[in-house]
N, C-alpha and C. Protein backbone atom coordinates (compact mmCIF):
# COMPACT_ATOMS: atom_id res chain seq x y z
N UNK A 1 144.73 24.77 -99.30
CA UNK A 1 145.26 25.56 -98.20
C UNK A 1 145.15 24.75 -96.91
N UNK A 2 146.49 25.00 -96.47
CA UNK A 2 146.14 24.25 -95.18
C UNK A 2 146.85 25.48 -93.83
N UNK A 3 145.94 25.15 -93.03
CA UNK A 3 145.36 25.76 -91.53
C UNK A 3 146.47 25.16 -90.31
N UNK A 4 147.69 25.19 -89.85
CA UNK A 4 147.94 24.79 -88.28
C UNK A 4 148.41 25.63 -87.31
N UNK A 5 147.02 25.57 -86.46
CA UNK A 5 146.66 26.26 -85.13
C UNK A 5 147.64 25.71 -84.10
N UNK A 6 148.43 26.61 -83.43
CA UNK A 6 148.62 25.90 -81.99
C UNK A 6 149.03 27.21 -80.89
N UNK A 7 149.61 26.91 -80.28
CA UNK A 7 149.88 27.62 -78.62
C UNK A 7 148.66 27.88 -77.43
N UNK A 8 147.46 26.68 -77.86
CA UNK A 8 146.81 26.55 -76.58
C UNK A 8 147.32 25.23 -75.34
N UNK A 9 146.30 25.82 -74.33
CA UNK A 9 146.86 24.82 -73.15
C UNK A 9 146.08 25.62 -71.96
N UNK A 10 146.76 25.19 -71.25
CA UNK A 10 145.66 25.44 -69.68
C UNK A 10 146.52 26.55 -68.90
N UNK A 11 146.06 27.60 -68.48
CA UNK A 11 146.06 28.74 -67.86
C UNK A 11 145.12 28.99 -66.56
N UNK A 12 145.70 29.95 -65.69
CA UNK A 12 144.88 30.34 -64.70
C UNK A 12 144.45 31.74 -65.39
N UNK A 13 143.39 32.10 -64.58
CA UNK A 13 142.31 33.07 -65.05
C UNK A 13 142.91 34.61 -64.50
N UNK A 14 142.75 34.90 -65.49
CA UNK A 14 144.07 36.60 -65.75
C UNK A 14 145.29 36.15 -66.58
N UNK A 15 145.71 35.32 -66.57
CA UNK A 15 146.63 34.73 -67.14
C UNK A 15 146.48 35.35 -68.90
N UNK A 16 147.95 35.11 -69.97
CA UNK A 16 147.67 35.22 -71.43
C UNK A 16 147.90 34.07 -71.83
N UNK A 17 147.76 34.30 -73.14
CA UNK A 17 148.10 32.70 -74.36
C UNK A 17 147.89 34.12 -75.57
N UNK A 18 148.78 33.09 -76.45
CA UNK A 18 149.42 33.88 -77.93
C UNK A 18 148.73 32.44 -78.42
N UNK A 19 148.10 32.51 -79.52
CA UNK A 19 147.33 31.57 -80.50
C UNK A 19 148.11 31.80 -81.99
N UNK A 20 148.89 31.34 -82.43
CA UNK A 20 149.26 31.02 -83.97
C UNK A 20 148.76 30.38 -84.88
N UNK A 21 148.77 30.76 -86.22
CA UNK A 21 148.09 29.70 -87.14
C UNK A 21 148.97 30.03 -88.04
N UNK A 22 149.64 29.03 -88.83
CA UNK A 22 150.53 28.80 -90.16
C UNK A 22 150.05 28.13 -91.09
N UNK A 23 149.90 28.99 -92.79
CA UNK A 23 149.02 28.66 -93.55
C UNK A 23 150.25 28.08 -94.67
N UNK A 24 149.76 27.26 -95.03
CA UNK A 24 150.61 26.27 -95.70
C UNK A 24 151.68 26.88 -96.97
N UNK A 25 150.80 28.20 -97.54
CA UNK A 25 150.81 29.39 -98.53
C UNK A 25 150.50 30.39 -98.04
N UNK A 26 150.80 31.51 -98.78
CA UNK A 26 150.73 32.68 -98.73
C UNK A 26 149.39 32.85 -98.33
N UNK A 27 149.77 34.24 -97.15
CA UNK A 27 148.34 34.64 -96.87
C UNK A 27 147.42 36.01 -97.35
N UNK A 28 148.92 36.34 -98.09
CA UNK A 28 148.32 38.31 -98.38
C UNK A 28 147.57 38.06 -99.03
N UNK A 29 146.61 37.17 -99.89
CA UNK A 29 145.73 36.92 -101.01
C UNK A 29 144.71 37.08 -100.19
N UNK A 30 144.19 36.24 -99.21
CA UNK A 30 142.94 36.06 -98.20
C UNK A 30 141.88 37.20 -98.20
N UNK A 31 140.77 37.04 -98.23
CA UNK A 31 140.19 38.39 -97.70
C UNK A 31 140.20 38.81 -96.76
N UNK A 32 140.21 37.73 -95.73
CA UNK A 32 139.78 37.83 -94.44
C UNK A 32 140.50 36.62 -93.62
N UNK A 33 141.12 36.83 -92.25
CA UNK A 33 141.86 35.72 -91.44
C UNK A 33 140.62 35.68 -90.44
N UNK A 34 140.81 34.61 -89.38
CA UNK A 34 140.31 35.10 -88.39
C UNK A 34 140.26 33.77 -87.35
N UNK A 35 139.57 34.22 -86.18
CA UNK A 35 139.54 33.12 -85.07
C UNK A 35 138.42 32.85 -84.78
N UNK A 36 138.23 31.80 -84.55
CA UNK A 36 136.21 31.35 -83.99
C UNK A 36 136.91 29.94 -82.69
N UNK A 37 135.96 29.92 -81.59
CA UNK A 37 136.17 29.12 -80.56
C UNK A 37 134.54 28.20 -80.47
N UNK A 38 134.78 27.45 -80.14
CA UNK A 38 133.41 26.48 -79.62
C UNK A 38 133.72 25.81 -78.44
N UNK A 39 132.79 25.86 -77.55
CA UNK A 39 133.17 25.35 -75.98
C UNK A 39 131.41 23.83 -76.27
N UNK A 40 131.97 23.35 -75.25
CA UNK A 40 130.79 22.03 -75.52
C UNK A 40 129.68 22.80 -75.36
N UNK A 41 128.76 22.12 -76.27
CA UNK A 41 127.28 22.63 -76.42
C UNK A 41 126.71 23.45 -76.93
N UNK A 42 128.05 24.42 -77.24
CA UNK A 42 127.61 25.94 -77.85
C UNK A 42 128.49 25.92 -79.18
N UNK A 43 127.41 26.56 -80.19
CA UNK A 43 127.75 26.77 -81.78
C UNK A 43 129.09 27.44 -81.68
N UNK A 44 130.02 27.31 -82.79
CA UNK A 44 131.23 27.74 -83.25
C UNK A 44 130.58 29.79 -83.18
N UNK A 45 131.71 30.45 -82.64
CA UNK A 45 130.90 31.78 -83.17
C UNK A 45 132.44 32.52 -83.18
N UNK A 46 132.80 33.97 -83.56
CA UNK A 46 133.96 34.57 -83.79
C UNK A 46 133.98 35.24 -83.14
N UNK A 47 135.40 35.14 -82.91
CA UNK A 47 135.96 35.59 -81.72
C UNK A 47 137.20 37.27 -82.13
N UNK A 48 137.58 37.11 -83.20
CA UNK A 48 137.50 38.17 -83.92
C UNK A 48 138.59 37.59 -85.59
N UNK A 49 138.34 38.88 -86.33
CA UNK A 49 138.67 38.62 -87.53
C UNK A 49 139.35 40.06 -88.16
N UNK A 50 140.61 39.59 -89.06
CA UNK A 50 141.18 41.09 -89.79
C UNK A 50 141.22 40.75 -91.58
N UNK A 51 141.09 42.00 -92.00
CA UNK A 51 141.08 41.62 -93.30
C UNK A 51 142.35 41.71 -94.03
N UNK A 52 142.20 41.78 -95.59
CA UNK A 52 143.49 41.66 -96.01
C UNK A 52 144.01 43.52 -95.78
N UNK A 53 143.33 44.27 -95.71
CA UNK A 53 143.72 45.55 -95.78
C UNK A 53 144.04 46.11 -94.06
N UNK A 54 144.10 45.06 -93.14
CA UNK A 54 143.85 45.35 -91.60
C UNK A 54 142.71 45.67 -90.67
N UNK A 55 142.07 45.41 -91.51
CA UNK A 55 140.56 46.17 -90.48
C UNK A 55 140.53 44.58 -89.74
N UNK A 56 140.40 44.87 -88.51
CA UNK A 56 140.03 44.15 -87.02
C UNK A 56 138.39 44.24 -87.00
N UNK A 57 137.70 43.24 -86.70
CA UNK A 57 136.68 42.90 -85.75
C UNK A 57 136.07 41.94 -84.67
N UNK A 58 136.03 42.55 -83.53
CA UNK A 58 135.97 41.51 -82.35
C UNK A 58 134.62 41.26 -81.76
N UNK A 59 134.59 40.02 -80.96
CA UNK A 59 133.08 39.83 -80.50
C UNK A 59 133.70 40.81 -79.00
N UNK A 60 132.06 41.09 -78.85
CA UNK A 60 132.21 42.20 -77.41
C UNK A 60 132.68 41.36 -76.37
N UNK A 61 132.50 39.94 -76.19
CA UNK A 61 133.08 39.45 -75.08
C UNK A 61 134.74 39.01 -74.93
N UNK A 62 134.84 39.57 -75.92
CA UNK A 62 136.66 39.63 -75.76
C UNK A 62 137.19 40.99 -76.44
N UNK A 63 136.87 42.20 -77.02
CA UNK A 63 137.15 43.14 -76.80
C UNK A 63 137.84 43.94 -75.55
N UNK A 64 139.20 44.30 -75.88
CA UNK A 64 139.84 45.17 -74.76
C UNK A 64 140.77 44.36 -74.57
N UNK A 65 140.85 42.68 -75.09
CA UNK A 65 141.67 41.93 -74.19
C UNK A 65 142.47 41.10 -75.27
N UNK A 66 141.39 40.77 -76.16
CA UNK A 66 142.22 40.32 -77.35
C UNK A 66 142.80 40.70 -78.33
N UNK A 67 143.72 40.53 -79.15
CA UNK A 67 144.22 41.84 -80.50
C UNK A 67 144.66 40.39 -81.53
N UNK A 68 143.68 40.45 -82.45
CA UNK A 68 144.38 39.51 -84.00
C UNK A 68 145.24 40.30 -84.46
N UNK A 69 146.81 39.68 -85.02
CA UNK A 69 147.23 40.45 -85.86
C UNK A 69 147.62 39.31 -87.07
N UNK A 70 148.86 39.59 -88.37
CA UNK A 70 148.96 38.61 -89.06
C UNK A 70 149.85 39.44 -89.68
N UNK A 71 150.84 38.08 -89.95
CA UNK A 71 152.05 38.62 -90.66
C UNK A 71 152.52 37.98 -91.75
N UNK A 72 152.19 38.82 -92.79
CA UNK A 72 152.19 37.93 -94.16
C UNK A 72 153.63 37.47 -94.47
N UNK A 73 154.92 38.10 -93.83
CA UNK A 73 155.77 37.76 -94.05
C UNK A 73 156.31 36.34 -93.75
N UNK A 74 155.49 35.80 -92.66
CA UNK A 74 154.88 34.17 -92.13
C UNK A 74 154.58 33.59 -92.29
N UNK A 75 153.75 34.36 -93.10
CA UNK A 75 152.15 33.64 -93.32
C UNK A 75 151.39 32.97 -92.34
N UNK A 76 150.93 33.57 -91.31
CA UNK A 76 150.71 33.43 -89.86
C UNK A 76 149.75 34.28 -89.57
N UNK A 77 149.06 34.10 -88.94
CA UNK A 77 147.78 34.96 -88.42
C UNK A 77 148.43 34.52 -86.75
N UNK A 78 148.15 35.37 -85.81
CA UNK A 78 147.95 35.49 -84.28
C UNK A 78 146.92 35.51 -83.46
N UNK A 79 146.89 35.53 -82.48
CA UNK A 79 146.06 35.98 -81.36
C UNK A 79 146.28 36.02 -79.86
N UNK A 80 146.15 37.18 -79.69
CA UNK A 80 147.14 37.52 -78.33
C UNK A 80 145.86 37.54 -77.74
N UNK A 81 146.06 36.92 -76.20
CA UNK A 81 144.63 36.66 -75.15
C UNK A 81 145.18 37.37 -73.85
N UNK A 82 144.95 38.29 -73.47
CA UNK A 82 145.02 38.83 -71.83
C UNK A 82 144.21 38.99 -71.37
N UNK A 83 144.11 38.97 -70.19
CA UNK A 83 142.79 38.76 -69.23
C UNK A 83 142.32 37.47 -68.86
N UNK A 84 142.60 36.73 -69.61
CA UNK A 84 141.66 35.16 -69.68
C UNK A 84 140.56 35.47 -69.04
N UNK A 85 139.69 34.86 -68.92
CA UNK A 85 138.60 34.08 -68.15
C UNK A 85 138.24 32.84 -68.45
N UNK A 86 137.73 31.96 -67.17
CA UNK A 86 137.10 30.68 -67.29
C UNK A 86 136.03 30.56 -68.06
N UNK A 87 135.66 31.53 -68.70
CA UNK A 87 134.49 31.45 -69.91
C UNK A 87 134.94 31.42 -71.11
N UNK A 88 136.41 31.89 -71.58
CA UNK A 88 136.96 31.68 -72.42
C UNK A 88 137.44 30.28 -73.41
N UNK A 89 137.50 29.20 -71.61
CA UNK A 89 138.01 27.94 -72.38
C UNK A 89 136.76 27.46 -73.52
N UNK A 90 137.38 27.09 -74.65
CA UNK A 90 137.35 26.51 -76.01
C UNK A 90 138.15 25.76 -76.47
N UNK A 91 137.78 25.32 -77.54
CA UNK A 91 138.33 24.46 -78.77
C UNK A 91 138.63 26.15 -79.73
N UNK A 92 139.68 26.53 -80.12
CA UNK A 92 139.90 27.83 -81.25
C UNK A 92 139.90 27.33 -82.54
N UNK A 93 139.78 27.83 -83.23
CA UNK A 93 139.61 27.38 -84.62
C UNK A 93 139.95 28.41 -85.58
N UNK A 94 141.64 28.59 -86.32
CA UNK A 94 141.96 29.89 -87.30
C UNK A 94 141.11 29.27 -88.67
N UNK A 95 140.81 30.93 -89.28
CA UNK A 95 140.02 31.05 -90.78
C UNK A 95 140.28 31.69 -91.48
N UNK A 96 140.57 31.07 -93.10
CA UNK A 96 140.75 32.13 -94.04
C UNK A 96 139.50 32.16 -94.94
N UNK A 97 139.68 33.19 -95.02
CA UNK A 97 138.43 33.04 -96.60
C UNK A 97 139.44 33.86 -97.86
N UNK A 98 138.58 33.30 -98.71
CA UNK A 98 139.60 32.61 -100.15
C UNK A 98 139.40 34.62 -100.50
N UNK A 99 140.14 34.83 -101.48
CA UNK A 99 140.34 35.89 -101.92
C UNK A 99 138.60 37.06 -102.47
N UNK A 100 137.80 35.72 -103.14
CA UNK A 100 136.34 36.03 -103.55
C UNK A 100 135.19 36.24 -102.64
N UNK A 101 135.68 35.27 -100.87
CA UNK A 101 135.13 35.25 -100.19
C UNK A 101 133.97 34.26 -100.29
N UNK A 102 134.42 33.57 -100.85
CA UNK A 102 133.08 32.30 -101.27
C UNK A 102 133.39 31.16 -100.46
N UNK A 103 134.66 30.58 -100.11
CA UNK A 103 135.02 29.60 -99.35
C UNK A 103 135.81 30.15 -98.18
N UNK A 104 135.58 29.58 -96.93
CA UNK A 104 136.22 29.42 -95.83
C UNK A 104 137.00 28.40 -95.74
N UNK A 105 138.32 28.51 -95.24
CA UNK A 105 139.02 27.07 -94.80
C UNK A 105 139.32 27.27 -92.90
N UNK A 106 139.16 26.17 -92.91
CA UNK A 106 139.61 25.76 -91.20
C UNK A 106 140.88 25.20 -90.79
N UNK A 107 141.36 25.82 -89.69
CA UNK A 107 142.42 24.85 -89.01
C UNK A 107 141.89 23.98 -87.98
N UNK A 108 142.81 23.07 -87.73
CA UNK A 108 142.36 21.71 -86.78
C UNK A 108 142.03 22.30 -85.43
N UNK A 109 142.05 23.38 -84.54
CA UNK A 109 141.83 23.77 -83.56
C UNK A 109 142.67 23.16 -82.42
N UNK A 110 142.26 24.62 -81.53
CA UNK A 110 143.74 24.37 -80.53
C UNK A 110 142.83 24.70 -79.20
N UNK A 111 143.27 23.75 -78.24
CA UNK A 111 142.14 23.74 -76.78
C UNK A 111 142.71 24.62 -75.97
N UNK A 112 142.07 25.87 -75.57
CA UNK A 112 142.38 26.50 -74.43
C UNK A 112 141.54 26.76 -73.28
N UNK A 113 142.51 26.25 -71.97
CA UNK A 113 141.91 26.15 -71.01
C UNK A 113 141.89 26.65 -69.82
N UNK A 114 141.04 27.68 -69.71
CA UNK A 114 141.38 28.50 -68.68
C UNK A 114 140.42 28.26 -66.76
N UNK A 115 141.71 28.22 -65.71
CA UNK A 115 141.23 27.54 -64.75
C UNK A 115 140.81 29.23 -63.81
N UNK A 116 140.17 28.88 -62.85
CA UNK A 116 139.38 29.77 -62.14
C UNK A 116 140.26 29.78 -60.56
């Protein structure tokens, strides 16, 4: 399976960005899609994730602002960003986990950069 992330770039703060990821194959199998960001110094952590049945979960610091969705007809996972903040800029990183949930795969990550 392969992972490509893109539609980051540099933004002012309030500003949006739409985050895409296109999975090489089908995604309705997946258990789980999702997004994780790492900014320098600080561990990879999630930023939110949906499953194969739709259930959403977000970290509280982007709740209200972010919405994953995914469209198997694509095979594409999303991520819509409003609000930005300058705490936001990262490296993003889309995730599937395999149908059993035993393996994760990664995409190459996409830099978003949000200015103040």
């Amino acid at each position: 399976v392969q992972l490509q992330a893109s539609g980051g770039g540099l933004v002012q703060a309030g500003g949006s960005l739409t985050l895409s990821c296109a999975a090489s194959g089908s995604i309705f199998s997946f258990s789980a899609l999702g997004w994780y960001r790492q900014a320098p110094g600080i561990q990879r952590g999630m930023v939110a994730t949906i499953t194969r049945g739709g259930t959403t979960n977000y970290a509280d610091s982007v709740k209200g602002r972010f919405t994953i969705s995914r469209d198997n007809a694509k095979n594409t996972v999303y991520l819509q960003m409003n609000s930005l903040k300058p705490e936001d800029t990262a490296v993003y990183f889309c995730s599937a986990d395999n149908p059993s949930a035993t393996r994760r795969y990664w995409g190459q990550g996409t830099l978003v950069t949000v200015s103040s």
